[in-house]
Protein backbone atom coordinates (compact mmCIF):
# COMPACT_ATOMS: atom_id res chain seq x y z
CA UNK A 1 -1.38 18.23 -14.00
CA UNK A 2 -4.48 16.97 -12.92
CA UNK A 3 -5.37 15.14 -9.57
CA UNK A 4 -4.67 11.89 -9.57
CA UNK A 5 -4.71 9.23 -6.84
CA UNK A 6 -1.64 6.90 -7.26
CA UNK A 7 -0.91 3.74 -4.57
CA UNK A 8 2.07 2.14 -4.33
CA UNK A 9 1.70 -1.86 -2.85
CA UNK A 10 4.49 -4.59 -2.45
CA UNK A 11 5.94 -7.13 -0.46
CA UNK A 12 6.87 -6.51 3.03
CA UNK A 13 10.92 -4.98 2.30
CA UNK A 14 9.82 -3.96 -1.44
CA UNK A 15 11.44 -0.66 -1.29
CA UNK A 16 7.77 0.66 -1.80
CA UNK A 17 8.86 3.64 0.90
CA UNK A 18 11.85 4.62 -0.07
CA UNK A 19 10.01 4.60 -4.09
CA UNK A 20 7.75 6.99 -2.87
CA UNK A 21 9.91 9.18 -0.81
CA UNK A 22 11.86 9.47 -4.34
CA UNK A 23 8.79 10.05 -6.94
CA UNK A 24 7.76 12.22 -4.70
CA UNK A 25 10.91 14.82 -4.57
CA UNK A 26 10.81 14.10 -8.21
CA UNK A 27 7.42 15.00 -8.71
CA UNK A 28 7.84 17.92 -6.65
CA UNK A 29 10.84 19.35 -8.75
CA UNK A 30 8.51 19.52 -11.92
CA UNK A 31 6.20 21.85 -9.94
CA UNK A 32 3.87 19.61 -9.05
CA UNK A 33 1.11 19.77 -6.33
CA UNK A 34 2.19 16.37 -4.81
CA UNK A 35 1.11 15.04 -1.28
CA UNK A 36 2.67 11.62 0.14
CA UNK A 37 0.78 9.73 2.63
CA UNK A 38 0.45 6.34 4.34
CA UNK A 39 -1.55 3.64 5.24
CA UNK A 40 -2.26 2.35 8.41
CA UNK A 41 -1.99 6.29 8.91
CA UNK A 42 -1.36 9.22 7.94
CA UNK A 43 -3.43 11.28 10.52
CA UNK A 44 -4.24 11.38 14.02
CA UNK A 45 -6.92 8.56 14.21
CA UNK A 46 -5.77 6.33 12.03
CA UNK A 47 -2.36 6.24 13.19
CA UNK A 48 -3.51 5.23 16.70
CA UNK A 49 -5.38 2.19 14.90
CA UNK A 50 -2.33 1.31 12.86
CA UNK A 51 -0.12 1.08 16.49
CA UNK A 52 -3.00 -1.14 17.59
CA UNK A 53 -2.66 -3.41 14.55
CA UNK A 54 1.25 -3.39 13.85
CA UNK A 55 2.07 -3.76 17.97
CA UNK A 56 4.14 -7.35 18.23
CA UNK A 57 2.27 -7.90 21.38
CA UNK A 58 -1.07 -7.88 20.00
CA UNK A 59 -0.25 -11.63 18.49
CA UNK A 60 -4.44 -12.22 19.58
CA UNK A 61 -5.65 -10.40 17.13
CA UNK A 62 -8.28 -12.11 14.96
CA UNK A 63 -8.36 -12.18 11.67
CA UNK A 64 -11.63 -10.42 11.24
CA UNK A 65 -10.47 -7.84 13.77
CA UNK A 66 -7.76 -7.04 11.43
CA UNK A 67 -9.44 -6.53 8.46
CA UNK A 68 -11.91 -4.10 10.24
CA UNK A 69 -9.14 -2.17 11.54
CA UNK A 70 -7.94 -0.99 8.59
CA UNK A 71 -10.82 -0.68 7.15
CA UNK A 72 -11.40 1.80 9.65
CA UNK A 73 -8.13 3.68 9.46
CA UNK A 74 -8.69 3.85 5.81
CA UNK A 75 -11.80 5.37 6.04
CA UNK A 76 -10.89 8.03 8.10
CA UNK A 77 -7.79 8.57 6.16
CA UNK A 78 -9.82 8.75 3.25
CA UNK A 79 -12.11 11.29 4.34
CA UNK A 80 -10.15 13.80 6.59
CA UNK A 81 -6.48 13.93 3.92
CA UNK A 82 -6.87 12.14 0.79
CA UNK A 83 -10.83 12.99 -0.40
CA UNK A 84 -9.79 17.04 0.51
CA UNK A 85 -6.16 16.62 -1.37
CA UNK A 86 -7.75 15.33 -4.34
CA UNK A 87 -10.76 18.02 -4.56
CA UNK A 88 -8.12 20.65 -4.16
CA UNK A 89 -5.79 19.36 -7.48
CA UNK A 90 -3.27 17.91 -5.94
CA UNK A 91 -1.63 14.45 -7.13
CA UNK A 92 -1.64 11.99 -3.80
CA UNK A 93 0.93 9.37 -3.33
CA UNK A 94 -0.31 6.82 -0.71
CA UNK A 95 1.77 3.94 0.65
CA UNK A 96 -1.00 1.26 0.99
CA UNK A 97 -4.44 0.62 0.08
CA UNK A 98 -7.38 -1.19 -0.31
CA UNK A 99 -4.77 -3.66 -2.15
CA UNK A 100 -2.78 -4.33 0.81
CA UNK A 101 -6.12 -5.77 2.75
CA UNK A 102 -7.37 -7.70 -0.02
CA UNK A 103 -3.93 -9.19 -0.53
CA UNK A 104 -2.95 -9.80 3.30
CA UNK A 105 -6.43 -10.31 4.25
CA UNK A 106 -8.19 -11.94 2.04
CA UNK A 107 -5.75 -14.07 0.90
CA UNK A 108 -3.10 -13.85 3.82
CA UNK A 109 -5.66 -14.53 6.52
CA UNK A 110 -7.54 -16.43 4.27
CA UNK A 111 -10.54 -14.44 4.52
CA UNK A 112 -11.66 -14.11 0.97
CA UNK A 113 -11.55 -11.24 -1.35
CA UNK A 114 -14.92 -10.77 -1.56
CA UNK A 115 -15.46 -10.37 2.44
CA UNK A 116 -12.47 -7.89 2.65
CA UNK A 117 -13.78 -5.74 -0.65
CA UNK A 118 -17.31 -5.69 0.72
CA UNK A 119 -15.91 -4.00 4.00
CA UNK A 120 -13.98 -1.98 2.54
CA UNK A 121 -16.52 -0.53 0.35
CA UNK A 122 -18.47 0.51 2.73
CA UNK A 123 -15.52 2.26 3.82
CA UNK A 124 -14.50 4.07 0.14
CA UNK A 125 -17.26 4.25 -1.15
CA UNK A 126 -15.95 3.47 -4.53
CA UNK A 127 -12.81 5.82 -4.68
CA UNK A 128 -10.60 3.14 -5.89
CA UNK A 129 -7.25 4.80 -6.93
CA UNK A 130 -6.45 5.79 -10.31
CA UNK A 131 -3.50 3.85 -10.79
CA UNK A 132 -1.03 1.71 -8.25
CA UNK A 133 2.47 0.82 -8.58
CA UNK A 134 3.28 -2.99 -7.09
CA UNK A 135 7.22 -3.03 -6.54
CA UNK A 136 7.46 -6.86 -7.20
CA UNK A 137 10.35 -8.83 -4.51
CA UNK A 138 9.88 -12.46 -4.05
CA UNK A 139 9.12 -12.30 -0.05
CA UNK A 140 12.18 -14.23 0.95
CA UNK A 141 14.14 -11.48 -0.73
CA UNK A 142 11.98 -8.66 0.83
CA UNK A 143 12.12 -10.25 4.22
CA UNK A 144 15.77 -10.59 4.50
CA UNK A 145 16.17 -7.11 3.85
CA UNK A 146 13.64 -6.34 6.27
CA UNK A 147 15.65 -7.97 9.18
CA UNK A 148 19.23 -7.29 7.61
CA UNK A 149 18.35 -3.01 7.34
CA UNK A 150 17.05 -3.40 11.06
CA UNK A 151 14.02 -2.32 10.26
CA UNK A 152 11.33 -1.45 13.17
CA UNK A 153 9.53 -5.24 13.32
CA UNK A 154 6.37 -4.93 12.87
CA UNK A 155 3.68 -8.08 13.98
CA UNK A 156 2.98 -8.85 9.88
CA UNK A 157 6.79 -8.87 9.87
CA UNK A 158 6.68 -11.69 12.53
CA UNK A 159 4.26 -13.99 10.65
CA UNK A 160 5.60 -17.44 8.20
CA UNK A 161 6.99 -17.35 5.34
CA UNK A 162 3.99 -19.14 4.13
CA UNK A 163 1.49 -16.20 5.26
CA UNK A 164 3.62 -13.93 2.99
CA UNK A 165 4.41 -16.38 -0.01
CA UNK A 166 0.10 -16.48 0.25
CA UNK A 167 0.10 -12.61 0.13
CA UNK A 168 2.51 -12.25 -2.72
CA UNK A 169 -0.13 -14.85 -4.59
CA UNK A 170 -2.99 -12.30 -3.74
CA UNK A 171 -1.22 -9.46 -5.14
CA UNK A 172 -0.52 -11.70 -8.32
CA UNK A 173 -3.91 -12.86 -8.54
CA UNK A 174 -4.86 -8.74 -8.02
CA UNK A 175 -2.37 -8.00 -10.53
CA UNK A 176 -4.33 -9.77 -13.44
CA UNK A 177 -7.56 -8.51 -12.07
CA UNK A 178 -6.93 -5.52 -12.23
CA UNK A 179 -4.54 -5.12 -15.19
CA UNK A 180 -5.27 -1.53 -16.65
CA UNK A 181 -5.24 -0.36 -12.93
CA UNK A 182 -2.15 -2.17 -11.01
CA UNK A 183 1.47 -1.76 -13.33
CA UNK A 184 4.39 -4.13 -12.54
CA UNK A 185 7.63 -2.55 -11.84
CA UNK A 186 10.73 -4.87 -11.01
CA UNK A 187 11.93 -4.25 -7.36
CA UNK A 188 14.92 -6.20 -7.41
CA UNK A 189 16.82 -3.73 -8.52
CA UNK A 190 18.93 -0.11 -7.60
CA UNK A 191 15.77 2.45 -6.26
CA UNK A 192 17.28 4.35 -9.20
CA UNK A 193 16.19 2.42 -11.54
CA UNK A 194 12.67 1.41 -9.56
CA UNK A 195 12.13 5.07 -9.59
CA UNK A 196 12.81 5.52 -12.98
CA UNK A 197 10.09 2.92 -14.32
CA UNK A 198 7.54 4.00 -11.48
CA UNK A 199 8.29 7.84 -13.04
CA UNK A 200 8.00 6.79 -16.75
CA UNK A 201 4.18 5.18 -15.75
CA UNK A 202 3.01 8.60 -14.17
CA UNK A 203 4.03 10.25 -17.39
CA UNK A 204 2.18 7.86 -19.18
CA UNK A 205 -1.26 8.36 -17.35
CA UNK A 206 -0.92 11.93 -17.37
């Protein structure tokens, strides 16, 4: 198998995680070279920005503030775990991506998509991923589960229903964008069966 950079987006409480936890073992059992990784994260730096942007008591934070942030994680990210997993073969898994700030950003915050995508290419450089998975949960849904599982809050967890119903629009509005690139899989449903579809769309690429 070659390498291949996959991304997996969704609403906050989509199951996204736990998906990726799963394709992962899965993966892994066909003798793959498979790395899983996160964003905000994933190494050193960048997971000292993410507890900067994700800490409930930095409610301040401006909007533009944000958006740099993870630009900034992500480019570190980029360079020192997912560039080098790549170049080596290996298939990368990564929790977030340049979707997540274009959807919570840019339409979230309100920013615009083309502010948050010139940022963040400066930050990429171009190395969009090769395919991403959006686990699609109306946010109401996703948000009870956040707060019924106990979940870690998070400050994005904090914000209106309204700031999320205008994220889920983003990743919509993403979706048909970028059709041949971002693939639809039902997320309210058993992780089984999420698993299943997400596994059945790697197949297909490869």
């Amino acid at each position: 198998m070659k390498a291949m950079f996959i991304t997996f987006e969704g609403p906050e409480g989509s199951g996204k995680s736990t998906v990726l936890s799963a394709v992962q073992k899965k993966l892994k059992d066909k003798s793959i070279d498979v790395m899983a990784t996160r964003e905000p994260g994933g190494i050193r730096i960048s997971e000292q920005i993410r507890n900067v942007i994700l800490d409930v008591h930095n409610t301040e934070m401006d909007a533009r503030t944000e958006a740099l942030l993870y630009a900034a994680s992500r480019r570190q990210h980029l360079m020192e775990k997912i560039w080098p997993a790549l170049e080596q073969g290996k298939v990368v898994l990564c929790d977030r991506f340049i979707d997540s700030s274009l959807a919570y950003q840019g339409y979230g915050r309100k920013l615009g998509t083309d502010k948050i995508m010139e940022i963040n290419e400066f930050a990429i450089e171009s190395r969009m991923p090769d395919l991403t998975i959006f686990i699609d949960l109306p946010p109401s849904v996703g948000l009870d589960r956040v707060f019924d599982n106990h979940r870690n809050v998070d400050r994005l967890d904090l914000e209106s229903l309204d700031f999320h119903e205008r994220v889920y629009v983003g990743y919509k509005e993403l979706i048909k964008k970028y059709p041949d690139r971002i693939k639809v899989v039902d997320g309210n449903r058993s992780i089984d069966d999420v698993v299943d579809d997400v596994l059945s769309l790697i197949d297909t690429l490869f």
